[in-house]
Protein backbone atom coordinates (compact mmCIF):
# COMPACT_ATOMS: atom_id res chain seq x y z
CA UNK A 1 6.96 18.08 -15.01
CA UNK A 2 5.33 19.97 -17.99
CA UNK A 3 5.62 19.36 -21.15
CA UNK A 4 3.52 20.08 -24.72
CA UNK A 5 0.58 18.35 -23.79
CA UNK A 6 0.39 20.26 -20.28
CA UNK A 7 -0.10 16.55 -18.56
CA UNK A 8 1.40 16.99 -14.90
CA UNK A 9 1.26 13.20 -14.34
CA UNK A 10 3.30 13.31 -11.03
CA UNK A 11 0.93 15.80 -9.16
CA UNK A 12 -2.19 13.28 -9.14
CA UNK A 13 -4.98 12.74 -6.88
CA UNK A 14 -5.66 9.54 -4.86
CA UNK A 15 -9.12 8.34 -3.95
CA UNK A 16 -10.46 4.72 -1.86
CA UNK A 17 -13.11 3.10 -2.46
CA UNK A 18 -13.06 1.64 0.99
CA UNK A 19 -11.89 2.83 4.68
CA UNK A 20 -9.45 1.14 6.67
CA UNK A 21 -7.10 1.60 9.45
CA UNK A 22 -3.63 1.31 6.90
CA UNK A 23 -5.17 4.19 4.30
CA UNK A 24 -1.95 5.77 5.61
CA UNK A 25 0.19 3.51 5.03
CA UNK A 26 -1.14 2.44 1.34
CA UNK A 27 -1.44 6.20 0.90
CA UNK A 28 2.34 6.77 1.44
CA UNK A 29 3.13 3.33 -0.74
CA UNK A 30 0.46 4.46 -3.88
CA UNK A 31 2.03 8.10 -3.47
CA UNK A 32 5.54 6.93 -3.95
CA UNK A 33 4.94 4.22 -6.66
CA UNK A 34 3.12 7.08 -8.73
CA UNK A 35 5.78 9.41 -8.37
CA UNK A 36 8.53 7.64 -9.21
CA UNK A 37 10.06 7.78 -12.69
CA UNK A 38 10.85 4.14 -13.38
CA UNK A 39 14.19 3.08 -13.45
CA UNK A 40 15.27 5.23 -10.65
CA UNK A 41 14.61 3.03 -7.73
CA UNK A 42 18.00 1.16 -6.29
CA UNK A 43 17.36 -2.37 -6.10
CA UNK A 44 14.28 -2.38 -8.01
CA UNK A 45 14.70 -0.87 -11.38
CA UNK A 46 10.95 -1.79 -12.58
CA UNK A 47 9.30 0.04 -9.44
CA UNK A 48 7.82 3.61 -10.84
CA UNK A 49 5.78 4.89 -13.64
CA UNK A 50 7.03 4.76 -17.24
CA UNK A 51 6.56 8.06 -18.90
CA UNK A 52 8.49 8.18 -22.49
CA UNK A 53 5.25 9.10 -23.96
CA UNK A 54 4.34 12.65 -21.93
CA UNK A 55 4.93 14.51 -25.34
CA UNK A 56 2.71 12.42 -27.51
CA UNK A 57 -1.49 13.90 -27.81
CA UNK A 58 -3.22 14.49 -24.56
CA UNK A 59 -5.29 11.25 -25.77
CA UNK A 60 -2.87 8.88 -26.12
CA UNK A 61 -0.59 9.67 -22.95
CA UNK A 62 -3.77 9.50 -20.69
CA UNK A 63 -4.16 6.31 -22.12
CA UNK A 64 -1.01 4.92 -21.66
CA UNK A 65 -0.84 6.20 -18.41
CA UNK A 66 -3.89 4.28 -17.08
CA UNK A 67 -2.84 1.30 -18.62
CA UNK A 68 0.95 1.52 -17.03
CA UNK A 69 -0.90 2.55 -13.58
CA UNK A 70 -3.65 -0.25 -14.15
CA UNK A 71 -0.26 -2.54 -14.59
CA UNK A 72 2.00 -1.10 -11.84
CA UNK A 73 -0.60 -0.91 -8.62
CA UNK A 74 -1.32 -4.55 -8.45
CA UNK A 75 2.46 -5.48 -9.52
CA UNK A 76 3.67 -3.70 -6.39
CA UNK A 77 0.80 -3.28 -4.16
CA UNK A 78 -1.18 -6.71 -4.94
CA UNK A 79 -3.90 -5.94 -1.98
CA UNK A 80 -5.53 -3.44 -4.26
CA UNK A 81 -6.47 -2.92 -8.15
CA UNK A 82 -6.93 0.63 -9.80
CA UNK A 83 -10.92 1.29 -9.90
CA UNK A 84 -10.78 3.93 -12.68
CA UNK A 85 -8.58 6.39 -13.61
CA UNK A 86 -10.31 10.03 -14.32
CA UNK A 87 -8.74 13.79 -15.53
CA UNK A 88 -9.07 16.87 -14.07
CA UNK A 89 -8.11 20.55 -15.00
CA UNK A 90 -5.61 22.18 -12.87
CA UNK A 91 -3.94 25.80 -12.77
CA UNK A 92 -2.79 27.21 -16.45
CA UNK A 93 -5.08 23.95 -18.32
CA UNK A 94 -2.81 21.27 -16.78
CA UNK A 95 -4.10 18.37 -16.80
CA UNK A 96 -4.21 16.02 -13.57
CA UNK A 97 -4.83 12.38 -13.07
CA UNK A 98 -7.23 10.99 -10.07
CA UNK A 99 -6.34 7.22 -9.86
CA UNK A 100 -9.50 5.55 -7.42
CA UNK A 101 -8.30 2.41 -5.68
CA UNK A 102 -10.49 -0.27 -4.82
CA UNK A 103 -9.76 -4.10 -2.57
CA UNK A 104 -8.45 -6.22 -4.77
């Protein structure tokens, strides 16, 4: 998903701060609560990410973004908080996010 601000917010980068046998499994859970557009999910309309605000400054939408991932990870995943939430430069200046999960 691109839009003015080149922010790809659904092709993001996961990283632990521990080890642990079910990394898979939260993997696959952390993966598809991230890339889900909220509202989308049967049965669960509040599952997903809220982005109305990917065309606003590249400032403000990584900062609404870590807040709204900061909110959603423990919502729906309560065994684990988001550690920190850092940007990286992909292909053509996109923008990518790297969400580090720690033990709650």
């Amino acid at each position: 998903m691109t839009h003015g601000t080149n922010l790809q917010l659904y092709d993001f980068k996961l990283e632990y701060t521990f080890q642990d046998n079910a990394l898979a499994e939260l993997d696959r859970q952390l993966a598809l609560l991230l890339s889900t557009q909220v509202g989308t999910m049967p049965l669960d309309r509040e599952f997903g990410i809220q982005l109305n605000y990917v065309d606003k400054p590249p400032e403000v939408v990584k900062s609404l973004y870590t807040a709204e991932v900061t909110k959603k990870v423990p919502q729906f995943i309560p065994w684990v908080r988001v550690y920190e939430v850092t940007w990286n430069y992909g292909e053509q200046g996109h923008i990518k996010p790297k969400v580090v999960i720690t033990r709650a």
